[in-house]
PDB file of N, CA and C in Angstrom:
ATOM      1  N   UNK A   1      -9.749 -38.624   4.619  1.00  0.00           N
ATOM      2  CA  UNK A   1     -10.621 -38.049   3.633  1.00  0.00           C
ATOM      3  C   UNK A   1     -10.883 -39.094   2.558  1.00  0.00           C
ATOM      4  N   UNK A   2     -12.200 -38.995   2.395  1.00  0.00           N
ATOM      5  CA  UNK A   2     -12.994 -40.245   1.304  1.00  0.00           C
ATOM      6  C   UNK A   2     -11.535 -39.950  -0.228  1.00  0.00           C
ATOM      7  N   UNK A   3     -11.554 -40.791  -1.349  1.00  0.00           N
ATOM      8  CA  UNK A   3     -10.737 -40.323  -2.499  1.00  0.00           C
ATOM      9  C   UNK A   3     -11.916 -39.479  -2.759  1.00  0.00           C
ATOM     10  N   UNK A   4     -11.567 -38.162  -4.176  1.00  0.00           N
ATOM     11  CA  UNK A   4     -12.688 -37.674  -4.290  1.00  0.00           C
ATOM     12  C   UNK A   4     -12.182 -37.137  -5.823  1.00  0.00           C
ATOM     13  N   UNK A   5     -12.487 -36.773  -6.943  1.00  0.00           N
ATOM     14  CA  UNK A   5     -12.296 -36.293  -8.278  1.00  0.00           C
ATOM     15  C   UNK A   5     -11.334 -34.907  -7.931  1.00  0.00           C
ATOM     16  N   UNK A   6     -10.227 -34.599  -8.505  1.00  0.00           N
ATOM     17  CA  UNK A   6      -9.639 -33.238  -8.391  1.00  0.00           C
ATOM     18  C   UNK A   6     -10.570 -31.551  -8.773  1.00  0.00           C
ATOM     19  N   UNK A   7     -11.559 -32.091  -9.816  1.00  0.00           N
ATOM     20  CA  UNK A   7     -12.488 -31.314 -10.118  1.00  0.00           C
ATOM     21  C   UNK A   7     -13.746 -30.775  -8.725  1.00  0.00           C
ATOM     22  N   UNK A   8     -14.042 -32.062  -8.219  1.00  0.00           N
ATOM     23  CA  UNK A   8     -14.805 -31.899  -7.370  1.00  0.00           C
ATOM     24  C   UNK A   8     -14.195 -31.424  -6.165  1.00  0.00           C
ATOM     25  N   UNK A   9     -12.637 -31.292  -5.494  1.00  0.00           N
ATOM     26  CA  UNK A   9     -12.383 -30.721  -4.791  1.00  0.00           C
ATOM     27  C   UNK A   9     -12.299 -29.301  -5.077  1.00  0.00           C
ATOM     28  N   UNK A  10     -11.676 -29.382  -6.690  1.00  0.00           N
ATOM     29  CA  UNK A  10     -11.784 -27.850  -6.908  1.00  0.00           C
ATOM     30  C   UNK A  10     -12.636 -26.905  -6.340  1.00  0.00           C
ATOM     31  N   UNK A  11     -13.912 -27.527  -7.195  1.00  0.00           N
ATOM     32  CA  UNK A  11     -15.331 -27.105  -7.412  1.00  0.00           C
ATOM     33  C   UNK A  11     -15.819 -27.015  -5.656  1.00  0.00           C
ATOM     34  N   UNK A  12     -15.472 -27.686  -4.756  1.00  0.00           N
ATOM     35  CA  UNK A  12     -15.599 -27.112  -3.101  1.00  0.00           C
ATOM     36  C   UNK A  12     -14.517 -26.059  -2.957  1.00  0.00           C
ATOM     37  N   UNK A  13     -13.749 -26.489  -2.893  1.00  0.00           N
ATOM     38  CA  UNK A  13     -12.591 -25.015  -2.656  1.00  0.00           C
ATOM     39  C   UNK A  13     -13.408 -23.707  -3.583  1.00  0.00           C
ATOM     40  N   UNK A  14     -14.160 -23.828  -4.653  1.00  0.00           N
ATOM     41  CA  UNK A  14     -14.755 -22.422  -5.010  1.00  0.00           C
ATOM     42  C   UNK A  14     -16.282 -22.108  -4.402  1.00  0.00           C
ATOM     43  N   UNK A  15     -16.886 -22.974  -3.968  1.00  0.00           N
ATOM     44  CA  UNK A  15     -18.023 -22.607  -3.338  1.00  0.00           C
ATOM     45  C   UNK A  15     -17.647 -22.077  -1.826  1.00  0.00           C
ATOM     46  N   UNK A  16     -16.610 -22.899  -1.058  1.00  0.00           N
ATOM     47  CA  UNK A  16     -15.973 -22.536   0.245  1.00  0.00           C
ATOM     48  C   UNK A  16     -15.315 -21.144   0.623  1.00  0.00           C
ATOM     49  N   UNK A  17     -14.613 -20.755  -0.913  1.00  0.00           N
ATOM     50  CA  UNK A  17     -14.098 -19.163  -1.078  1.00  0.00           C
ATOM     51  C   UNK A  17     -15.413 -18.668  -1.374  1.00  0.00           C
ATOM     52  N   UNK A  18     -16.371 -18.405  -1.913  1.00  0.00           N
ATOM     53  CA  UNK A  18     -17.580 -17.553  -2.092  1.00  0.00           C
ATOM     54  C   UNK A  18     -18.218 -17.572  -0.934  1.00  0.00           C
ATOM     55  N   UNK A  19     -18.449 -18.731  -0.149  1.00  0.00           N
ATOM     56  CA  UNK A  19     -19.405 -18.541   0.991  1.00  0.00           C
ATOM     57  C   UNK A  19     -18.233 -17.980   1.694  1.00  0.00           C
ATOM     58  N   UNK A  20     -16.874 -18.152   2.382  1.00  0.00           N
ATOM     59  CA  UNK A  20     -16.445 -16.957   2.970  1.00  0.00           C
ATOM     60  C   UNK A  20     -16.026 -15.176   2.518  1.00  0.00           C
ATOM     61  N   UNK A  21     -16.316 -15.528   1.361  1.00  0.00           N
ATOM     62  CA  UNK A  21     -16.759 -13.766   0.734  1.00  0.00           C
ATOM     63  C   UNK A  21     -18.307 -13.135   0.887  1.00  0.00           C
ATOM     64  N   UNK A  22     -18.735 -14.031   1.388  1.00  0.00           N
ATOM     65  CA  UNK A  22     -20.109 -13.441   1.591  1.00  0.00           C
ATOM     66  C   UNK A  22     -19.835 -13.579   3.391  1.00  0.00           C
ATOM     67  N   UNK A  23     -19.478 -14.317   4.036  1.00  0.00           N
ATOM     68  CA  UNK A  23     -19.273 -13.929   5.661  1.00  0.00           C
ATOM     69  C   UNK A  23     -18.256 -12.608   5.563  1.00  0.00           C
ATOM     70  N   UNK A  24     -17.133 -12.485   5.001  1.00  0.00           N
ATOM     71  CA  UNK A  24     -16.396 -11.324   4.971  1.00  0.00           C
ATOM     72  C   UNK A  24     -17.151  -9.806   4.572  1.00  0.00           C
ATOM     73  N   UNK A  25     -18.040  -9.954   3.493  1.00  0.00           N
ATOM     74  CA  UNK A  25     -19.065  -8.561   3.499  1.00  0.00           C
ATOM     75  C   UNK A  25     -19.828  -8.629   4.876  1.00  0.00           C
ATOM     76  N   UNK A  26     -20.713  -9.730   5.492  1.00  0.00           N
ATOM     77  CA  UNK A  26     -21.685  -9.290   6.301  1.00  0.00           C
ATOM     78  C   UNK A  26     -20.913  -9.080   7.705  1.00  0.00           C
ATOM     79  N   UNK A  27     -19.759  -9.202   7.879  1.00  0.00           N
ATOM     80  CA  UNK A  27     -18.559  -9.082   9.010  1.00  0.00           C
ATOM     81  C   UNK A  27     -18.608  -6.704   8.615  1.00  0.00           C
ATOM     82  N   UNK A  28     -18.264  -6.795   7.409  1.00  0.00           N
ATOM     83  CA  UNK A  28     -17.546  -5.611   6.997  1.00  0.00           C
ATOM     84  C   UNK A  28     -19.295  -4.304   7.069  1.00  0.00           C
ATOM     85  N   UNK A  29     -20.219  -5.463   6.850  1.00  0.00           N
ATOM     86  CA  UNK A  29     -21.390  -4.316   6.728  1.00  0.00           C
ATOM     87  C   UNK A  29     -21.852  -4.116   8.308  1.00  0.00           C
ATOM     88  N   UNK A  30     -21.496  -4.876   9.158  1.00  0.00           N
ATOM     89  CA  UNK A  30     -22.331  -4.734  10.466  1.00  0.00           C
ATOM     90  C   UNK A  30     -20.694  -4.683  11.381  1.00  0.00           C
ATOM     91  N   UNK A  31     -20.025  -3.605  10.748  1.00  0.00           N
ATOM     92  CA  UNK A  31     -18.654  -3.139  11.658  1.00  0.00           C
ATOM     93  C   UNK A  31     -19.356  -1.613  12.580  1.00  0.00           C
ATOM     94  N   UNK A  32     -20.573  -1.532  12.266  1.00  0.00           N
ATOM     95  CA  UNK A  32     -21.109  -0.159  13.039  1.00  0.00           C
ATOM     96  C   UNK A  32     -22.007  -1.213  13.998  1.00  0.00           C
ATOM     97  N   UNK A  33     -22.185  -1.982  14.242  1.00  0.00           N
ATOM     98  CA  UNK A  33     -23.343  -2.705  14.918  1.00  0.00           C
ATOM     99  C   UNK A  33     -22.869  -3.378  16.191  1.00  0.00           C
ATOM    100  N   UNK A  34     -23.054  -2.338  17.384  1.00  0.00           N
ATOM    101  CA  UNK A  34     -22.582  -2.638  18.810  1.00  0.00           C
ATOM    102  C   UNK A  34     -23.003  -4.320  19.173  1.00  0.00           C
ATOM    103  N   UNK A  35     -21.990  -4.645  19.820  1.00  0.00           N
ATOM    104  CA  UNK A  35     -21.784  -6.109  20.039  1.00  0.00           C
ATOM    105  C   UNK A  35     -21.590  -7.451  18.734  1.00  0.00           C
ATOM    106  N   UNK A  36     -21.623  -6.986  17.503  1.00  0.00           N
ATOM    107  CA  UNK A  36     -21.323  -8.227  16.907  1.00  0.00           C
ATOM    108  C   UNK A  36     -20.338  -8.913  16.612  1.00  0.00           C
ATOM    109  N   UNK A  37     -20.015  -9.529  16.609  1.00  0.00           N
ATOM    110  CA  UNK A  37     -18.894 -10.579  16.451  1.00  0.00           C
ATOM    111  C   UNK A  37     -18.544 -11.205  15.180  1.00  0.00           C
ATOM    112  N   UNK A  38     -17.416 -10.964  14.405  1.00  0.00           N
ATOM    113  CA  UNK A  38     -17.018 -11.567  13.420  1.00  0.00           C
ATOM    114  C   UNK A  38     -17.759 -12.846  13.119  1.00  0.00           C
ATOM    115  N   UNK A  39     -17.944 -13.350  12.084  1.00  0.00           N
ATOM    116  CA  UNK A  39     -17.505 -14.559  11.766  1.00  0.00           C
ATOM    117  C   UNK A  39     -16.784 -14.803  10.360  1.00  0.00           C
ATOM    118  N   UNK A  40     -16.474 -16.298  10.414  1.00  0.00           N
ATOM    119  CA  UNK A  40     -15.425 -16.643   9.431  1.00  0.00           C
ATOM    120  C   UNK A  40     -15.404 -17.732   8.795  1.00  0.00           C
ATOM    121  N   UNK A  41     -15.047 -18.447   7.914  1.00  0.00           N
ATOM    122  CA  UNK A  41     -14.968 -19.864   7.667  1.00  0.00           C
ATOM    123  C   UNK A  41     -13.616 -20.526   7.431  1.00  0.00           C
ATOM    124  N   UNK A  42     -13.382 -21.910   8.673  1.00  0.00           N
ATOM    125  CA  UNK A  42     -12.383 -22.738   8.702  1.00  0.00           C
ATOM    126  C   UNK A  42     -11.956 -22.988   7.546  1.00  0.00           C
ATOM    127  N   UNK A  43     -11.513 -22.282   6.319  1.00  0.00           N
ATOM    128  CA  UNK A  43     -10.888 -23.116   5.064  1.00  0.00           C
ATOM    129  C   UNK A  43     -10.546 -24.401   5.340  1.00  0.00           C
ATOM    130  N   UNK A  44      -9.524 -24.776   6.035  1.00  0.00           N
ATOM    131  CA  UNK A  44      -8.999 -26.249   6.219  1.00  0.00           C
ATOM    132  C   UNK A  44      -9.892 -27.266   6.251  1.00  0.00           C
ATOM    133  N   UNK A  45     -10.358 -26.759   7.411  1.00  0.00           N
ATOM    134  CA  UNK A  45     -11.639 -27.729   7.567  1.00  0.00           C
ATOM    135  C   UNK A  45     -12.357 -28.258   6.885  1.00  0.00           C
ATOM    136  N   UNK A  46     -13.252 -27.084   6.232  1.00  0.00           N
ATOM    137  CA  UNK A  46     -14.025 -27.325   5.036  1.00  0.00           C
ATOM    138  C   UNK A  46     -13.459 -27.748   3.989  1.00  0.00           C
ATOM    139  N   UNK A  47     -12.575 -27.621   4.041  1.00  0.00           N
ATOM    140  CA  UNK A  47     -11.523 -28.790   2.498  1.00  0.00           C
ATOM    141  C   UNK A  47     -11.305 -30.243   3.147  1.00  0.00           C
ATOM    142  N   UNK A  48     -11.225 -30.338   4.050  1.00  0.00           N
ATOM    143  CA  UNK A  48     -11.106 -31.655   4.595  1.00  0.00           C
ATOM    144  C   UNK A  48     -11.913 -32.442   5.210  1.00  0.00           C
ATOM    145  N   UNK A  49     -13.321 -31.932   5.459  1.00  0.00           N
ATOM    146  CA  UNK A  49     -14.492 -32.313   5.843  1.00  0.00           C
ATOM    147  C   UNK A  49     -14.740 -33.648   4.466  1.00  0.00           C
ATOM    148  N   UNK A  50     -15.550 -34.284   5.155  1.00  0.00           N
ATOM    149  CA  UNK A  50     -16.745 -35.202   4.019  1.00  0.00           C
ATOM    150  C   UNK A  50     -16.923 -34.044   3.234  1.00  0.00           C
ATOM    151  N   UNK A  51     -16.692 -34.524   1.907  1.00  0.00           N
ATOM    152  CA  UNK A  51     -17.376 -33.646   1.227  1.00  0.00           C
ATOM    153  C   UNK A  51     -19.085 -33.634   0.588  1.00  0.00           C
ATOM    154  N   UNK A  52     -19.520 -34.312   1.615  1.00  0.00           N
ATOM    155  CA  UNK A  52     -21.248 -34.626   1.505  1.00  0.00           C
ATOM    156  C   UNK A  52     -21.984 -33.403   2.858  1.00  0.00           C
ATOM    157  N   UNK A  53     -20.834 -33.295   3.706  1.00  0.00           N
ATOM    158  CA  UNK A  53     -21.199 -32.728   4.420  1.00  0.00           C
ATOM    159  C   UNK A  53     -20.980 -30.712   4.180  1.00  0.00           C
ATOM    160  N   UNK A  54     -22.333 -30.307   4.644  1.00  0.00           N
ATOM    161  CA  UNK A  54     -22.407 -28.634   4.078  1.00  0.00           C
ATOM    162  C   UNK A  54     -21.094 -27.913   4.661  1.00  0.00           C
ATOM    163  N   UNK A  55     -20.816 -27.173   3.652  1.00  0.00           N
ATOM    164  CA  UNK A  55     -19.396 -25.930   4.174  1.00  0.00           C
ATOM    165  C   UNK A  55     -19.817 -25.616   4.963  1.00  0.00           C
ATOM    166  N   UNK A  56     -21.420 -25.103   5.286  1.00  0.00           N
ATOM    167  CA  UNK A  56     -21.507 -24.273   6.811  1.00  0.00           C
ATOM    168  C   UNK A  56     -21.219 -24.730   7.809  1.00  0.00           C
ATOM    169  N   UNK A  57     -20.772 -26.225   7.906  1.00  0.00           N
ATOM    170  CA  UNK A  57     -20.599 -26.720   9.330  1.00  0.00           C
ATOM    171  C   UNK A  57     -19.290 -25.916  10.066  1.00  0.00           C
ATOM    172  N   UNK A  58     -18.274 -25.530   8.784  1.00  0.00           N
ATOM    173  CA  UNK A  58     -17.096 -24.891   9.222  1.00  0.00           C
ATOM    174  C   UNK A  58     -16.971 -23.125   9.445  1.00  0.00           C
ATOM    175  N   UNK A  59     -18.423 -22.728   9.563  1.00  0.00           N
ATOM    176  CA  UNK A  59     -18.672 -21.542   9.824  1.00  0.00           C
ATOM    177  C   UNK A  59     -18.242 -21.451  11.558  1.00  0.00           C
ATOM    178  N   UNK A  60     -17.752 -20.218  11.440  1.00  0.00           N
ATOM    179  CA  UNK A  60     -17.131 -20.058  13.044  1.00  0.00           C
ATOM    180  C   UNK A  60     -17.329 -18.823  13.524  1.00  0.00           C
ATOM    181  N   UNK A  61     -17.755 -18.249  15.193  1.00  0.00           N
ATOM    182  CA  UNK A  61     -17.786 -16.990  15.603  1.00  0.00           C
ATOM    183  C   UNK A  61     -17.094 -16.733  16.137  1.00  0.00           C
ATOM    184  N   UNK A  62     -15.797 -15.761  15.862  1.00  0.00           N
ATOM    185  CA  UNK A  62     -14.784 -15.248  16.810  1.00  0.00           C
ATOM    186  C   UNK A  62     -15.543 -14.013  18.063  1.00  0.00           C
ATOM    187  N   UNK A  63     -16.263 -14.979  19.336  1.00  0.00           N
ATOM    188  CA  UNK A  63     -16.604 -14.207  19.887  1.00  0.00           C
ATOM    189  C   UNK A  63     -15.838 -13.901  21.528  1.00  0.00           C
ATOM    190  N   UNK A  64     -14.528 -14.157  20.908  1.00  0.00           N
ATOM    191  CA  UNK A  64     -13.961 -14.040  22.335  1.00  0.00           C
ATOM    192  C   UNK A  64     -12.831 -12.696  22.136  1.00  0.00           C
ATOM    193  N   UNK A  65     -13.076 -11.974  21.468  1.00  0.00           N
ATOM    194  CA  UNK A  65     -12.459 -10.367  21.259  1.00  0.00           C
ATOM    195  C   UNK A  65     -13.572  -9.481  21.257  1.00  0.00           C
ATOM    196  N   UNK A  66     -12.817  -8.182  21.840  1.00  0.00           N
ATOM    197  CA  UNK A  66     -13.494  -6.896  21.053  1.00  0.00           C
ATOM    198  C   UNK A  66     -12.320  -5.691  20.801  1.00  0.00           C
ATOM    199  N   UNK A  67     -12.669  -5.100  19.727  1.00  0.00           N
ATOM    200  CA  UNK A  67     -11.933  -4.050  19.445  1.00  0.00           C
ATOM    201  C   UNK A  67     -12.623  -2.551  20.210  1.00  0.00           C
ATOM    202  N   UNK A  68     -13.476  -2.565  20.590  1.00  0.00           N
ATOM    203  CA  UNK A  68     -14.131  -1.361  20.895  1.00  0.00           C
ATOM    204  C   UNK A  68     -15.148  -1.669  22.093  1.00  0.00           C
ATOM    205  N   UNK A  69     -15.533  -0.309  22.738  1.00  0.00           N
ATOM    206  CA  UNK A  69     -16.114  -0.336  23.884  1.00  0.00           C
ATOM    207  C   UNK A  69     -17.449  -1.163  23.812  1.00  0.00           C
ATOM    208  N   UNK A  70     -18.275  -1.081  22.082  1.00  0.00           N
ATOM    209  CA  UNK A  70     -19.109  -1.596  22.242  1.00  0.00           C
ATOM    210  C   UNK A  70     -19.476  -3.135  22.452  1.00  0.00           C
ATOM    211  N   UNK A  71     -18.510  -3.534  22.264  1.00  0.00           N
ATOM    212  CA  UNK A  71     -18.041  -4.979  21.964  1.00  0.00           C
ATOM    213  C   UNK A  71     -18.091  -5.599  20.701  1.00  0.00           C
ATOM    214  N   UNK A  72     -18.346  -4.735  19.636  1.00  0.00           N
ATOM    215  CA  UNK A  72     -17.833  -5.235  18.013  1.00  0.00           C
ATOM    216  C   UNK A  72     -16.344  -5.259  18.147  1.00  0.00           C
ATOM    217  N   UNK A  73     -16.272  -6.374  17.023  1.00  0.00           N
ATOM    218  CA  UNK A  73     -14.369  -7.381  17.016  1.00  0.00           C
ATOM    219  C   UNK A  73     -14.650  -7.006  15.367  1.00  0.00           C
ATOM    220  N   UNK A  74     -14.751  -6.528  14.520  1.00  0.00           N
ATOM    221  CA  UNK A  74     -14.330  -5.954  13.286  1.00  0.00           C
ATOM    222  C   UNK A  74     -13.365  -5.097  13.031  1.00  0.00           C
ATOM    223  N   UNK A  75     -12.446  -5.352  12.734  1.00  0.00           N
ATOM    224  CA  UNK A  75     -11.584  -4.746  12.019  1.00  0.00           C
ATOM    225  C   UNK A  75     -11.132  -4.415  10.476  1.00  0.00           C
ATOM    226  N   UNK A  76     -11.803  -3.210  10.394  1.00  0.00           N
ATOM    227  CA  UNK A  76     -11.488  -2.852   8.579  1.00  0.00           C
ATOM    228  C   UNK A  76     -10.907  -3.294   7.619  1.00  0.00           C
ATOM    229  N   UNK A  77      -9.431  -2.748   8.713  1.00  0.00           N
ATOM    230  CA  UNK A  77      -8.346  -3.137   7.646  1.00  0.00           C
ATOM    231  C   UNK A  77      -7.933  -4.550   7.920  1.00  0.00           C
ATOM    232  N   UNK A  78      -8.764  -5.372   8.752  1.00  0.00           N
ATOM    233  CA  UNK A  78      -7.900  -6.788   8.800  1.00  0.00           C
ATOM    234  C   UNK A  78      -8.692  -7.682   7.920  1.00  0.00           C
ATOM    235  N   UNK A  79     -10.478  -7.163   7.979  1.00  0.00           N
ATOM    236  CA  UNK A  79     -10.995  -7.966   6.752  1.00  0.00           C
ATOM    237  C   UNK A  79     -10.799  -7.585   6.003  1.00  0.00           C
ATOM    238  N   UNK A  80     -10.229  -6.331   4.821  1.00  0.00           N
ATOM    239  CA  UNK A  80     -10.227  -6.108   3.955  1.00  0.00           C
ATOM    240  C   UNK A  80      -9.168  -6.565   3.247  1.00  0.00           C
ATOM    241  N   UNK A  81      -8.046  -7.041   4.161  1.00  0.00           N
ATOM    242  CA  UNK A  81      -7.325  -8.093   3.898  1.00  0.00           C
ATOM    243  C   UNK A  81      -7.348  -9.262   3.534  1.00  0.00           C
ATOM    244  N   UNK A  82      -7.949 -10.036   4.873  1.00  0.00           N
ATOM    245  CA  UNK A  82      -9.090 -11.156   4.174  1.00  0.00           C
ATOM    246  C   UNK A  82      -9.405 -11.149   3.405  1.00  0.00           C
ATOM    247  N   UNK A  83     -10.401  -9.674   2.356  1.00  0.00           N
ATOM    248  CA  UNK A  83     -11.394 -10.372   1.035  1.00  0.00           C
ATOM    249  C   UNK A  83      -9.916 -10.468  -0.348  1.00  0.00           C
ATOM    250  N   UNK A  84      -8.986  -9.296   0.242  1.00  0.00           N
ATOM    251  CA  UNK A  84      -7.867  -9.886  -0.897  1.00  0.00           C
ATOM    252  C   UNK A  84      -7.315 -11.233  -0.803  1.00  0.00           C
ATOM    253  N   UNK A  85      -7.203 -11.584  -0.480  1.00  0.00           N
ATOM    254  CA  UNK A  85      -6.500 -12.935   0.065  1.00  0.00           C
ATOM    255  C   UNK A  85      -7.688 -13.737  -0.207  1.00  0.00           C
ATOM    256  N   UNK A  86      -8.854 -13.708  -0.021  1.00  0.00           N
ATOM    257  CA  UNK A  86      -9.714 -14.963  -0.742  1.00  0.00           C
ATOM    258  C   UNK A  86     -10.218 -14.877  -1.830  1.00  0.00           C
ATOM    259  N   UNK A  87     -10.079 -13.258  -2.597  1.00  0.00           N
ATOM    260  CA  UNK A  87     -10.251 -13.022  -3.572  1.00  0.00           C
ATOM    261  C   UNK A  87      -8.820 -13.788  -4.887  1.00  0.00           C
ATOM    262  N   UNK A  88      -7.908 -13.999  -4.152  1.00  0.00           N
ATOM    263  CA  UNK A  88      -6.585 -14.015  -5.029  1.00  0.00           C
ATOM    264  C   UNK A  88      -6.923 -16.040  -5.047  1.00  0.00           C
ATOM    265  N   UNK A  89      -7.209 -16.133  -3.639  1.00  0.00           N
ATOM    266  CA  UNK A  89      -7.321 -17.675  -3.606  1.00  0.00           C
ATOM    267  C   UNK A  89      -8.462 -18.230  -4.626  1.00  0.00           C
ATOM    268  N   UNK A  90      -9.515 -17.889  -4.674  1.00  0.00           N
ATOM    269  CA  UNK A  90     -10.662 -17.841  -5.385  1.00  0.00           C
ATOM    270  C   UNK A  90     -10.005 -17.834  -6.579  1.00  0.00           C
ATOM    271  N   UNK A  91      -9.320 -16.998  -7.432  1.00  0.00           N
ATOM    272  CA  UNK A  91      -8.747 -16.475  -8.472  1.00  0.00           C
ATOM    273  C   UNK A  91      -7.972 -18.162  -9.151  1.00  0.00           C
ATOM    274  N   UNK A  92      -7.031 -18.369  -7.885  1.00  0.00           N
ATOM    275  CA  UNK A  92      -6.382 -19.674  -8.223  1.00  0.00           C
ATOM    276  C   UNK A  92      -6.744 -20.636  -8.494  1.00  0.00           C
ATOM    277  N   UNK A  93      -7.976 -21.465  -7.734  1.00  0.00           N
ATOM    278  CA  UNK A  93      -8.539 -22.197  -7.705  1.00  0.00           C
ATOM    279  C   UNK A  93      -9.316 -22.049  -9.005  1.00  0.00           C
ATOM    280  N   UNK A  94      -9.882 -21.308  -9.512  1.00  0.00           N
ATOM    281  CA  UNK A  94     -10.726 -20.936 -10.373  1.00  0.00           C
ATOM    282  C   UNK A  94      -9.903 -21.433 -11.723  1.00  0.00           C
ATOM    283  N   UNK A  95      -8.438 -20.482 -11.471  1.00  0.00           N
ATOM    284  CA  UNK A  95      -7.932 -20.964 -13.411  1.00  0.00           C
ATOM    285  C   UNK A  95      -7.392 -22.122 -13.289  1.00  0.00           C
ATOM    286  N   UNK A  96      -7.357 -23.009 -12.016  1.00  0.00           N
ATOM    287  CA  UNK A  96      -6.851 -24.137 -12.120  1.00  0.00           C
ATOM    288  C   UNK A  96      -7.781 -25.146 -12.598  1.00  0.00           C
ATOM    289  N   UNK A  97      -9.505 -25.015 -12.134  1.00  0.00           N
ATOM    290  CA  UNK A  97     -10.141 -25.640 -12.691  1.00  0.00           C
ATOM    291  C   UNK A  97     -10.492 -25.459 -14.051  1.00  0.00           C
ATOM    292  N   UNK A  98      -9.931 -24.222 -14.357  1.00  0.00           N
ATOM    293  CA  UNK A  98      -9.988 -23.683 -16.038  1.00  0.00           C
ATOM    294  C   UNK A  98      -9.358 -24.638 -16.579  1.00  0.00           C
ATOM    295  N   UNK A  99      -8.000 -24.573 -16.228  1.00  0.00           N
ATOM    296  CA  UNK A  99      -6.995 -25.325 -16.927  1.00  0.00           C
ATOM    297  C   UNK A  99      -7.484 -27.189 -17.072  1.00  0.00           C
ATOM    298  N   UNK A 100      -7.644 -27.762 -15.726  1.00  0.00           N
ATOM    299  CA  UNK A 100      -8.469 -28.655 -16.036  1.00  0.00           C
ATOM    300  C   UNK A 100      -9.341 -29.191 -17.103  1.00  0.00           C
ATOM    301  N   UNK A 101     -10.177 -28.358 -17.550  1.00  0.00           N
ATOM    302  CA  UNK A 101     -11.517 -28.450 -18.013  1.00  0.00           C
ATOM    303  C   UNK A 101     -10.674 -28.148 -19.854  1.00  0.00           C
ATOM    304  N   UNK A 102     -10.068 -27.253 -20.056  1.00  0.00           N
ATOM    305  CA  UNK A 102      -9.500 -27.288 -21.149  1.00  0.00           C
ATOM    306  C   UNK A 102      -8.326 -28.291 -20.988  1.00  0.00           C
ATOM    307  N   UNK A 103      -7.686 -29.045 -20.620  1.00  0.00           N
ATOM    308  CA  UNK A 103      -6.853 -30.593 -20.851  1.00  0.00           C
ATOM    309  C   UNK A 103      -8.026 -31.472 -21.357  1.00  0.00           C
ATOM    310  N   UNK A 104      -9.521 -31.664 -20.618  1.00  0.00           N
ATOM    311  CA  UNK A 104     -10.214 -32.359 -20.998  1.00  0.00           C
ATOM    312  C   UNK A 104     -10.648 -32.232 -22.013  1.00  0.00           C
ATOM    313  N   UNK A 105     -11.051 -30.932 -22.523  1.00  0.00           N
ATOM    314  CA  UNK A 105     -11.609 -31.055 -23.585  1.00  0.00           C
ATOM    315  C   UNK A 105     -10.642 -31.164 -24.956  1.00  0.00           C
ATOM    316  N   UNK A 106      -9.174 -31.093 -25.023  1.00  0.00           N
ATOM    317  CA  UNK A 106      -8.001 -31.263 -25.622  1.00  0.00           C
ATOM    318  C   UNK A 106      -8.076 -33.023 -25.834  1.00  0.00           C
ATOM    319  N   UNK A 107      -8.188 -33.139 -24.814  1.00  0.00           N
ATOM    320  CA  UNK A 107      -8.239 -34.561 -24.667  1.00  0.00           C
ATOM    321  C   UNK A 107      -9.320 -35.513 -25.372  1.00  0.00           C
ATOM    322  N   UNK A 108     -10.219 -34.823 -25.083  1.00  0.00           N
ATOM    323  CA  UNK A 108     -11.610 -35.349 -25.642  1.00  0.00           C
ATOM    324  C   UNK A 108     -11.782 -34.864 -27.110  1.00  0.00           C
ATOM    325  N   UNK A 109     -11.041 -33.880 -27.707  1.00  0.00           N
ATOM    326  CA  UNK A 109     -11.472 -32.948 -29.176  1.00  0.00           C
ATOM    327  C   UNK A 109     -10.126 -34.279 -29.857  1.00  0.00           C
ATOM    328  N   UNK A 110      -9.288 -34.153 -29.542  1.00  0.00           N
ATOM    329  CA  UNK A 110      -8.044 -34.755 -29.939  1.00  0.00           C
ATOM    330  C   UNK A 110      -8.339 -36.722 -30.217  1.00  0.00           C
ATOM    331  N   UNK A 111      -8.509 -37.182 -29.115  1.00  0.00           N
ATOM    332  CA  UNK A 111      -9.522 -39.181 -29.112  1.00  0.00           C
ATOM    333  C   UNK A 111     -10.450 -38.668 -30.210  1.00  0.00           C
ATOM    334  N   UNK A 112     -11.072 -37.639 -30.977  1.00  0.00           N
ATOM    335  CA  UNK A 112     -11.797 -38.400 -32.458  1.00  0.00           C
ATOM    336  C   UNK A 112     -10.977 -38.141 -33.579  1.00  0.00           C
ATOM    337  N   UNK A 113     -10.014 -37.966 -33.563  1.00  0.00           N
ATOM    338  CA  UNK A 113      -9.204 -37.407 -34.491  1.00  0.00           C
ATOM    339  C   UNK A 113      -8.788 -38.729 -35.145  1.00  0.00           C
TER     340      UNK A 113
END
């Protein structure tokens, strides 16, 4: 992996959690919709990709299950798990770049002093 600013990895790790909160709703809205197939996004990946290159590359279709006769692979309670869990990750990432951003500006208010 290229070196890259801690901010700017942040700042992917929070676009990477939002775009898989938006695959986790359209997974959870089309759980009535015979034959569709999850999808998901490789976290790892997409943290470890170029970071020039788009998060969607690490978009993925789990289309080798089904839970039901129709052949939809959604499971309720397993994404709704998921959105806690990227909701909490999201959460982290988020006050860490908080915290960040206030050292800097500590830093920066404090050098005119």
């Amino acid at each position: 992996m290229d070196k890259v600013s801690t901010s700017a990895l942040l700042e992917r790790a929070l676009a990477a959690a939002s775009l898989r909160q938006k695959l986790l709703a359209n997974n959870l809205a089309n759980v009535g919709t015979p034959g569709y197939k999850r999808f998901d996004l490789a976290m790892k990946a997409a943290l470890h990709q170029n970071m020039n290159s788009p998060l969607e590359n690490s978009i993925y279709r789990q289309a080798g299950t089904s839970l039901r006769l129709d052949g939809n692979n959604v499971d309720v309670e397993q994404e709704m798990t998921y959105v806690a869990e990227n909701e909490a990750y999201f959460n982290a990432v988020a006050n860490s770049l908080i915290k960040q951003l206030a050292t800097l500006r500590y830093l920066i208010t404090e050098g005119r002093r």
